[in-house]
Protein backbone atom coordinates (compact mmCIF):
# COMPACT_ATOMS: atom_id res chain seq x y z
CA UNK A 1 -8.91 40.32 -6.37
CA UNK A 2 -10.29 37.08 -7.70
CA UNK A 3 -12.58 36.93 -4.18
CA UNK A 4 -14.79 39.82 -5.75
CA UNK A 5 -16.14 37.67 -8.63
CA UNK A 6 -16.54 34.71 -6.63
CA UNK A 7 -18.89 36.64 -3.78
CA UNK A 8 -20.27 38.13 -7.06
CA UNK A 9 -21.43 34.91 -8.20
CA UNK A 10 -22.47 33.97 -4.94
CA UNK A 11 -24.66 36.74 -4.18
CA UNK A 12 -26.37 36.04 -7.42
CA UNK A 13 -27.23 32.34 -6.72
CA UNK A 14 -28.30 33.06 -3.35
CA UNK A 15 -30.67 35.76 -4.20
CA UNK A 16 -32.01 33.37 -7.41
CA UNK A 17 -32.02 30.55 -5.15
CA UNK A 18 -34.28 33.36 -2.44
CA UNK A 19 -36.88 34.54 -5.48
CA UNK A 20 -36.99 30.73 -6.23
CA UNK A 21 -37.62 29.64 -2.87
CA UNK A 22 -40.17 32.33 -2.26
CA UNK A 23 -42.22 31.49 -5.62
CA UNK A 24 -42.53 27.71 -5.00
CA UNK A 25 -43.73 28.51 -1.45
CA UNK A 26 -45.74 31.39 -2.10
CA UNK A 27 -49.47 31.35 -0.09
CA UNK A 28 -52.48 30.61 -2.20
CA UNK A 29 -55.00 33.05 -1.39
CA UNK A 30 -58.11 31.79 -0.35
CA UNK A 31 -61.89 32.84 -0.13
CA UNK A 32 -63.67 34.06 2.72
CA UNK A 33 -65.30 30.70 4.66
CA UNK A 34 -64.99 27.87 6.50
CA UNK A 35 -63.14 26.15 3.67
CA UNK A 36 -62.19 22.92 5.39
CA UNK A 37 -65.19 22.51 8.11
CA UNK A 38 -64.54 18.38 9.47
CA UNK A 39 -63.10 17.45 12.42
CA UNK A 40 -60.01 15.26 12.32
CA UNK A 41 -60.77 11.68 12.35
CA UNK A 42 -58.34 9.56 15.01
CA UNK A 43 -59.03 5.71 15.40
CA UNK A 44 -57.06 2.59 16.85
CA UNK A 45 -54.72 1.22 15.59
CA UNK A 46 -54.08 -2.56 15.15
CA UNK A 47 -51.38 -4.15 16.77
CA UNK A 48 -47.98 -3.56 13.91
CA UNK A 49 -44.61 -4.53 13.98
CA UNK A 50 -43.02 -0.91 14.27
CA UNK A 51 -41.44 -0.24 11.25
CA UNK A 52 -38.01 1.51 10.09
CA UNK A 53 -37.45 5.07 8.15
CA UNK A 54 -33.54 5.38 8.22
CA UNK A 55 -32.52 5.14 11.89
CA UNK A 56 -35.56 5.57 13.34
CA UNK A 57 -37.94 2.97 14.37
CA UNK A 58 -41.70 4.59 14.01
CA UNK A 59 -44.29 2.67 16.62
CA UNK A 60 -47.87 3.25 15.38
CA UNK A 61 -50.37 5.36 18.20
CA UNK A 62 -53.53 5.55 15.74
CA UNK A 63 -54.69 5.89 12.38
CA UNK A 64 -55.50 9.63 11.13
CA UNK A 65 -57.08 11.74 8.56
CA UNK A 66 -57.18 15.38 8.34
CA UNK A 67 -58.44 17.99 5.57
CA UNK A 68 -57.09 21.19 6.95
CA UNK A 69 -56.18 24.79 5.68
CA UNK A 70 -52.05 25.01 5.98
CA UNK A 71 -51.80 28.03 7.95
CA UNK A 72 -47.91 27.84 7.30
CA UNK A 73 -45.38 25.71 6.33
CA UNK A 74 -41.63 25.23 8.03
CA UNK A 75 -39.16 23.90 6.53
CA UNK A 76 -35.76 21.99 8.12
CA UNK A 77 -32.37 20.97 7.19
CA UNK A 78 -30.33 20.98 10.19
CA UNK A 79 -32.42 19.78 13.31
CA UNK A 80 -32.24 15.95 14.91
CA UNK A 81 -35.59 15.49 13.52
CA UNK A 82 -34.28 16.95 10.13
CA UNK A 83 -33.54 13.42 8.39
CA UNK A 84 -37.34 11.95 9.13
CA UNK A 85 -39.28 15.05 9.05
CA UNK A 86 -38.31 17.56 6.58
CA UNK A 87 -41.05 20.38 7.05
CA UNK A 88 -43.61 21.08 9.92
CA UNK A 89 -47.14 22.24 8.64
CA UNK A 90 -49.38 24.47 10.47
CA UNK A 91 -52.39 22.80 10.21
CA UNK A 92 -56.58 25.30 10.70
CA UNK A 93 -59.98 23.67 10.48
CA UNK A 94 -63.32 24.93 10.96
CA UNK A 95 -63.24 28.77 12.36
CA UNK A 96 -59.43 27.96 11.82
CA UNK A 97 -59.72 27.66 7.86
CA UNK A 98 -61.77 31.15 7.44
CA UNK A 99 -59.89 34.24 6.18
CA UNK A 100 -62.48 36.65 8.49
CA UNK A 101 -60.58 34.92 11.48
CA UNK A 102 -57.03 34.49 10.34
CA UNK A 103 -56.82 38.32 9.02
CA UNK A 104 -57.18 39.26 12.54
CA UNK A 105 -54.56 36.93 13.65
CA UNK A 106 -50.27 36.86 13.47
CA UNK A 107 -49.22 33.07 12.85
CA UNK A 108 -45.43 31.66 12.22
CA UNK A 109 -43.11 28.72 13.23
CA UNK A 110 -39.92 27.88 14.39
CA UNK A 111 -37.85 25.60 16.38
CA UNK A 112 -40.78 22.91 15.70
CA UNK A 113 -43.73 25.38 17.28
CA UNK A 114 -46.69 27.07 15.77
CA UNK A 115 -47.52 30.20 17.30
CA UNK A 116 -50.38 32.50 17.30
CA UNK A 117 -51.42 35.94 18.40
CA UNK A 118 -55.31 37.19 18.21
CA UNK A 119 -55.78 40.20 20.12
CA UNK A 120 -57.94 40.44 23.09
CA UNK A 121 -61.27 41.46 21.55
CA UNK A 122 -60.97 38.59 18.92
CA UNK A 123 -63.64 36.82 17.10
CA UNK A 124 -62.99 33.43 18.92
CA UNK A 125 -61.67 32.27 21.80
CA UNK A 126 -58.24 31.15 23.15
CA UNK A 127 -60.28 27.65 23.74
CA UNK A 128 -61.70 27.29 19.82
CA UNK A 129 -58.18 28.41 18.44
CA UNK A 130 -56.35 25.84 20.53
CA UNK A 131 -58.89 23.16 19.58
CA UNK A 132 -58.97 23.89 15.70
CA UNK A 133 -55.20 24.16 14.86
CA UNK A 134 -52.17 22.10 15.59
CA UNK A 135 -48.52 21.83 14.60
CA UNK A 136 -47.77 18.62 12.94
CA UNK A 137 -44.64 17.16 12.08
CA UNK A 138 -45.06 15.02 9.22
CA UNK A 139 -43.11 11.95 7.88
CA UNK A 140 -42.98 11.08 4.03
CA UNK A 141 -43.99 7.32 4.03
CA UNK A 142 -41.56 7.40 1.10
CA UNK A 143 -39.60 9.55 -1.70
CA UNK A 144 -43.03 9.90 -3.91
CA UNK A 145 -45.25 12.09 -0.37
CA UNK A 146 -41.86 13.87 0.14
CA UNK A 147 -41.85 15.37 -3.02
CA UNK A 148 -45.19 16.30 -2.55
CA UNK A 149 -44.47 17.45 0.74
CA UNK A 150 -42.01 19.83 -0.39
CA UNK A 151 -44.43 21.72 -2.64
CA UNK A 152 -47.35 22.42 -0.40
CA UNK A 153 -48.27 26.41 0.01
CA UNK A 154 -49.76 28.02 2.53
CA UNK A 155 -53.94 28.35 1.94
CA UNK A 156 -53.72 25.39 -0.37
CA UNK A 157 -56.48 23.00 1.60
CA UNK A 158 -54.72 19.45 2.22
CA UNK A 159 -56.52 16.24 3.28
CA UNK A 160 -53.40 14.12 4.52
CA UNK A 161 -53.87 9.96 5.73
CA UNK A 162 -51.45 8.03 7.81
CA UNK A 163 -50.90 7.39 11.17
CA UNK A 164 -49.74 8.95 14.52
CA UNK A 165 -46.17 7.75 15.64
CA UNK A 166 -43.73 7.72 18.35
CA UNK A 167 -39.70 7.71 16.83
CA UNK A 168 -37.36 6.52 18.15
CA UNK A 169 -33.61 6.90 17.01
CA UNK A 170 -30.93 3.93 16.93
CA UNK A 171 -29.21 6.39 19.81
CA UNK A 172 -31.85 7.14 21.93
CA UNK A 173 -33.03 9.77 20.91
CA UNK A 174 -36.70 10.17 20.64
CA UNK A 175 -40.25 11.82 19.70
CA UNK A 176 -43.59 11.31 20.58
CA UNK A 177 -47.33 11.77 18.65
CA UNK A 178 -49.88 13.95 20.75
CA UNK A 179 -53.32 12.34 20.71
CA UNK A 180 -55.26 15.09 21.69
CA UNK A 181 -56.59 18.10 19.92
CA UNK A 182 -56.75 20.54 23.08
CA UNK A 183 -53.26 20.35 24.65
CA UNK A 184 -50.54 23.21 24.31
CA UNK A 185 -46.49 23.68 24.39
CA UNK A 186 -44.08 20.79 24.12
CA UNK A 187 -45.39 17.73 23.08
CA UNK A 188 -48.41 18.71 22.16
CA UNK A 189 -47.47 18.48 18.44
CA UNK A 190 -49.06 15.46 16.24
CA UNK A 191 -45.96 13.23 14.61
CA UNK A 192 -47.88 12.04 11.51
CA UNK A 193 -46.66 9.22 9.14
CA UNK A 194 -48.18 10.25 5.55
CA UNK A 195 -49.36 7.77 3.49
CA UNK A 196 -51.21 10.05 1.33
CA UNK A 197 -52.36 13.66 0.56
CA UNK A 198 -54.56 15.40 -1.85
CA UNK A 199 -54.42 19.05 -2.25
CA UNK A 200 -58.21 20.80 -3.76
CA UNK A 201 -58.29 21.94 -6.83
């Protein structure tokens, strides 16, 4: 008999813990428009000792700066890549950033991919949507840009700083930064080291 109350009490905190879960995270609705119309700005990097975020040693690819609409945000507990990146954002600029496109479009993550669905008589092409979104996996720099990490919305408009990185774990395991805006499927995710974000107002 004492099981009931227990699974009771359970129930409770996980469905508080749900409604809580869903509030932080909810979307931000935004208005029509390109609302976040640069490029993303990739440069060279000087030569660095790599550096060390628990058992991972991070090698520096390039610097990188992006203001981008979050199309979505995933977040993980469990994965290998758990420990040193705690949420993937799904990352829209130009056409990418404007409601008239993304209404027409279904967009979600999992298992470290974005994916996306416009239908065939869509208002851009497969090209422009490949070229003006991107999954990134992105690294606190420390505990201060993973809090703020953690409360990023979808719609909210983020300009994030840092560099591109390849990982590598103390057992071999490993990850590695895409450099290019137009490639598709596995590894074609950016790794990003944050060393600061803004969120507009």
């Amino acid at each position: 008999m004492w099981r009931h109350p227990v699974l009771k009490i359970l129930v409770a905190v996980y469905v508080v813990w749900g409604g809580w879960n869903w509030y932080v995270s909810r979307p931000v609705h935004c208005p029509d428009g390109i609302l976040a119309p640069a490029e993303p700005q990739q440069g060279d990097v000087a030569p660095v000792v790599p550096s060390r975020i628990g058992r991972w040693t991070l090698t520096p690819r390039a610097t990188y700066q992006i203001t981008a609409r979050i199309l979505g945000v995933e977040r993980y507990h469990v994965d290998f890549l758990a420990a040193l990146i705690p949420e993937d954002l799904a990352l829209g600029w130009g056409p990418m950033s404007d409601n008239r496109i993304l209404k027409r479009m279904d967009i979600s993550q999992a298992n470290r991919f974005y994916f996306w669905r416009s239908p065939p008589d869509g208002p851009i092409s497969k090209e422009v949507i490949i070229s003006h979104s991107a999954n990134t996996h992105v690294i606190p720099e420390d505990p201060l840009i993973a809090r703020r990490l953690s409360r990023l919305r979808p719609g909210q408009i983020v300009t994030l700083s840092g560099l591109l990185v390849d990982g590598k774990r103390d057992d071999g395991a490993w990850i590695k930064s895409s450099l290019s805006r137009t490639d598709t499927g596995a590894g074609a995710c950016e790794v990003m080291l944050v060393q600061d974000l803004s969120v507009a107002p």
